[in-house]
Protein backbone atom coordinates (compact mmCIF):
# COMPACT_ATOMS: atom_id res chain seq x y z
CA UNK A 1 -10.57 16.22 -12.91
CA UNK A 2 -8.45 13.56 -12.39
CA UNK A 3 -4.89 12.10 -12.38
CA UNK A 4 -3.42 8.92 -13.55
CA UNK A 5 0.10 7.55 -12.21
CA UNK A 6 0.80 4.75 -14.79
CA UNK A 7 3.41 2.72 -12.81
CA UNK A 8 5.41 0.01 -13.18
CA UNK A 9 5.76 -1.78 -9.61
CA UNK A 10 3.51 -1.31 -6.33
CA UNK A 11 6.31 0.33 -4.31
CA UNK A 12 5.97 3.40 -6.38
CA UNK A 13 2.38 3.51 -5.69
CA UNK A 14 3.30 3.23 -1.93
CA UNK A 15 5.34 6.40 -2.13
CA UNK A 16 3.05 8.28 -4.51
CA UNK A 17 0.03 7.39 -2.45
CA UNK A 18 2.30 9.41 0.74
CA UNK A 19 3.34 12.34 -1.41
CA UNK A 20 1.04 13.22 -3.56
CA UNK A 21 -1.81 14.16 -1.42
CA UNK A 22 0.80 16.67 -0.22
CA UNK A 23 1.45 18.30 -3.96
CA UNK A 24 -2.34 18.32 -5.31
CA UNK A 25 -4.88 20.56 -5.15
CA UNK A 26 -7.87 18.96 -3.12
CA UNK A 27 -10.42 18.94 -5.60
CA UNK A 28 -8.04 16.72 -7.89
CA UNK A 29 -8.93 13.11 -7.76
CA UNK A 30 -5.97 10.76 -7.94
CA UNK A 31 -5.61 7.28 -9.25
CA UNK A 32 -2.82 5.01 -9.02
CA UNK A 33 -2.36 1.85 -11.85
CA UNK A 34 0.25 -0.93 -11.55
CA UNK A 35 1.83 -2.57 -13.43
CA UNK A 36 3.52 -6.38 -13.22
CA UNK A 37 7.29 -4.83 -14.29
CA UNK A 38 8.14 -2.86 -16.93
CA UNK A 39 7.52 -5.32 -19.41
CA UNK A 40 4.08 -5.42 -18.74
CA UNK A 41 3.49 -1.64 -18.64
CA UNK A 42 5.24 -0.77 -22.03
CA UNK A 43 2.83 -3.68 -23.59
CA UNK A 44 -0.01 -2.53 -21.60
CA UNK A 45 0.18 1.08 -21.85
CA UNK A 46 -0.99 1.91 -25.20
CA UNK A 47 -4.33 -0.21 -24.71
CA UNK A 48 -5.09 1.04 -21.09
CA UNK A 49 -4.60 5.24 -22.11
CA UNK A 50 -6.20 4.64 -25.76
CA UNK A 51 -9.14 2.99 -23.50
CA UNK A 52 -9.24 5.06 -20.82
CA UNK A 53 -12.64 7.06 -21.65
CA UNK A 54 -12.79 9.99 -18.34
CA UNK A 55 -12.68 13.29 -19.55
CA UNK A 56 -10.66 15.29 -17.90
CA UNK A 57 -7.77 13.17 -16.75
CA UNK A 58 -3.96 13.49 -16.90
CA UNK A 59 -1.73 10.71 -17.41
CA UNK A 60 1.71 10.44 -15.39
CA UNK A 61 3.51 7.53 -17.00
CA UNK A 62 6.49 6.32 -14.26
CA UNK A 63 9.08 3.56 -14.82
CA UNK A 64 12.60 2.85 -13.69
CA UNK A 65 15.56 3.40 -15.89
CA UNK A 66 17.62 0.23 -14.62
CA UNK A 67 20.39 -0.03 -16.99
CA UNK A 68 18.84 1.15 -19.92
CA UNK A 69 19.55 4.61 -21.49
CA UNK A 70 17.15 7.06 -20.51
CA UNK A 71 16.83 9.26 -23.50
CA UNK A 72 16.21 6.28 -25.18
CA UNK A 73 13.89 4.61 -22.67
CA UNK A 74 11.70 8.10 -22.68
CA UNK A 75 11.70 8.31 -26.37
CA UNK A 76 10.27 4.41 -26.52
CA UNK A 77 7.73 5.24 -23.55
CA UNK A 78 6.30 8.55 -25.55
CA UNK A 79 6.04 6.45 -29.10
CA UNK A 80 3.80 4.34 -27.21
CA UNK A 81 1.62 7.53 -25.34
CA UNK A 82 1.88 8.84 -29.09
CA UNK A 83 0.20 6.08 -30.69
CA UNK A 84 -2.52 6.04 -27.87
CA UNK A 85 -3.80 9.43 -28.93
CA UNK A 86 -2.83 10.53 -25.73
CA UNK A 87 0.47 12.39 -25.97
CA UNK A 88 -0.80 16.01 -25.12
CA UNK A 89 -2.11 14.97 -21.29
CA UNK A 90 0.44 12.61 -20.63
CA UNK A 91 4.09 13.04 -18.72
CA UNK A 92 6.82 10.73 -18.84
CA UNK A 93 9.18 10.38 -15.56
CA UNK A 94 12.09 7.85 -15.59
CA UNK A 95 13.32 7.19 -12.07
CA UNK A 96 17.69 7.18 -12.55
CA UNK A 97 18.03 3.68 -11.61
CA UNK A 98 15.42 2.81 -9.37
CA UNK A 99 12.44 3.95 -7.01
CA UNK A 100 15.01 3.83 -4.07
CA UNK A 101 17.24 6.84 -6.07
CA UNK A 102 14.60 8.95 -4.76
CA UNK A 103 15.28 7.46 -1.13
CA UNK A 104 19.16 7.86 -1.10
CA UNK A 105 18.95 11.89 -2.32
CA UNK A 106 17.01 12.48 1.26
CA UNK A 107 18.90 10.42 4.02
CA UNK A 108 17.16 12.17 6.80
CA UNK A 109 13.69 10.59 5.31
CA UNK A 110 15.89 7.00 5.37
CA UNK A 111 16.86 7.61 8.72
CA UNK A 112 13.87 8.53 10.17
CA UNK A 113 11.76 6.27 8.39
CA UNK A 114 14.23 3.01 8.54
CA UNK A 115 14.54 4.13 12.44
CA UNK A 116 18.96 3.37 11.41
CA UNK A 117 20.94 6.41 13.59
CA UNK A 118 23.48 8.67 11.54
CA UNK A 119 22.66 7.98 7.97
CA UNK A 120 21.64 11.63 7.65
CA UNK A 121 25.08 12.59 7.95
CA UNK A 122 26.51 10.77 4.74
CA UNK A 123 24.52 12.95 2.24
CA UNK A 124 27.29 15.03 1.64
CA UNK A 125 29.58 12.44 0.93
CA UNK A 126 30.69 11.47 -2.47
CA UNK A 127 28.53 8.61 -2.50
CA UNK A 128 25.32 9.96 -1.84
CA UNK A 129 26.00 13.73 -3.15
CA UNK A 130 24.47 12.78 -6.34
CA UNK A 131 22.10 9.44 -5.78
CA UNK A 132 20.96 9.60 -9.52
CA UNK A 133 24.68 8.01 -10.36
CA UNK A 134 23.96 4.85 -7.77
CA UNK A 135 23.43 1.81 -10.44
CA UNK A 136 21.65 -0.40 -7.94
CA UNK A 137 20.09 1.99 -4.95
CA UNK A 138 17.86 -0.79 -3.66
CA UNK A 139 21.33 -2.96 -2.59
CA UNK A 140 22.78 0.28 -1.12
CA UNK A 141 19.97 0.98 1.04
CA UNK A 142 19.55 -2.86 1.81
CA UNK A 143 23.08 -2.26 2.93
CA UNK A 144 22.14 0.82 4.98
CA UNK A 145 19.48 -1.15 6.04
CA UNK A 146 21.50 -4.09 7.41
CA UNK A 147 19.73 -6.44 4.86
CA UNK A 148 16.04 -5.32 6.43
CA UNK A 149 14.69 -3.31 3.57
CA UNK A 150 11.72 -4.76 1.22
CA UNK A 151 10.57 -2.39 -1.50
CA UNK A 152 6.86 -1.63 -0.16
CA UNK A 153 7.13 -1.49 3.37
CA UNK A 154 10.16 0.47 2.84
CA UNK A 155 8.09 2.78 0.58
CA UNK A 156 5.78 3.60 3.12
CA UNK A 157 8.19 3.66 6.32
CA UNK A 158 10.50 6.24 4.29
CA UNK A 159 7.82 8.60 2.09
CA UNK A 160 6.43 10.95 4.74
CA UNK A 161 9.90 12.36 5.67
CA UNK A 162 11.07 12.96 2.19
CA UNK A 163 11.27 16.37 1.80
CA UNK A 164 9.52 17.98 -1.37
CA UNK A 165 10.95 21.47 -1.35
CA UNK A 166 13.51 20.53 -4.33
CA UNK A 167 16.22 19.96 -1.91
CA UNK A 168 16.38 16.09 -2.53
CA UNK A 169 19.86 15.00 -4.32
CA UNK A 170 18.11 12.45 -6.75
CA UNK A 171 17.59 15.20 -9.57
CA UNK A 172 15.34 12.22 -11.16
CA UNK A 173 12.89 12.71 -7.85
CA UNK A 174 12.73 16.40 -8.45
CA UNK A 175 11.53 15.96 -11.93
CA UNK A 176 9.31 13.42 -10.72
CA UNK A 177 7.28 16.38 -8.59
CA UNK A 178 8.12 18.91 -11.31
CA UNK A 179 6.08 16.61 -13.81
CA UNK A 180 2.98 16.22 -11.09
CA UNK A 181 3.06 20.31 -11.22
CA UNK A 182 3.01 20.08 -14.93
CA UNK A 183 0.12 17.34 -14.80
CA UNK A 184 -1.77 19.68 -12.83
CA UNK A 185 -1.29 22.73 -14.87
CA UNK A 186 -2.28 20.66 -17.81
CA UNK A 187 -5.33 19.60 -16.02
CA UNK A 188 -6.17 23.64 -15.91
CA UNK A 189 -5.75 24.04 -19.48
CA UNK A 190 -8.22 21.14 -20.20
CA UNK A 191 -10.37 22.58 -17.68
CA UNK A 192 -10.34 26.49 -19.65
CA UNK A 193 -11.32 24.41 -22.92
CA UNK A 194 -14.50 23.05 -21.19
């Protein structure tokens, strides 16, 4: 049995590839495609899970709101998982703006992956109470950063500290590890069919 993260930039799979080994049972087998931008995986998505020919294998489709609207975005990305057949082991995640959301709900994970000294203290503040809101997150932690941030190695300095007990403030992350429970579950109702 096996699960898919469709995503639409490497950094994700840099932070998946940390955290999900964490989440998953040890007899799940875990693959990680990505896409060149979100462009490419909405045009790309259809043919690669219509194609896709392992039994047995859960799709998690991931992608970054930006500005768009994400009811809107989510309804476009399941059309397209729709069409592919492939709508009833497939889940959609939208990251509220961008990848780096998920960084600025856990501060201590910043600060002790980024190495930067009393960023863990601002979570409470207004600011950072509610990271989903933050319409750019990769300038603010750029600015936390001092200007030395880049999306991958960032990824991987900052994903083992992030905490996945559901206390991170980006309510987008905790969906994200809510939908990689409901992947697996799925993955045990294929499995019951067999």
């Amino acid at each position: 049995m096996k699960i898919v993260f469709m995503l639409e930039e490497p950094s994700a799979k840099s932070m998946l590839q940390v955290i999900v080994p964490k989440l998953i049972p040890e007899h799940l087998q875990v693959q990680y495609v990505s896409f060149d931008g979100k462009t490419n995986l909405e045009k790309e998505l259809e043919r690669k899970l219509r194609w896709w020919l392992e039994p047995d294998t859960c799709f998690i489709i991931m992608r970054d709101q930006d500005l768009e609207d994400c009811r809107v975005l989510k309804d476009r990305l399941l059309k397209i998982v729709e069409k592919s057949g492939k709508v009833n082991v497939s889940v959609i995640r939208i990251a509220c703006h961008e990848l780096e959301t998920f960084f600025l709900g856990d501060l201590a994970a910043v600060e002790r992956g980024l190495a930067i000294s009393g960023v863990a203290r601002k979570q409470n503040t207004q600011k950072y109470r509610n990271p989903d809101n933050i319409e750019k997150p990769s300038d603010e932690i750029k600015r936390i950063a001092k200007g030395c941030y880049s999306k991958i190695q960032g990824a991987k300095q900052i994903s083992p500290y992030l905490k996945l007990d559901g206390s991170n403030r980006s309510t987008s992350f905790n969906q994200l590890i809510r939908g990689i429970y409901k992947a697996i579950a799925k993955l045990g109702d294929i499995s019951e069919c067999n």
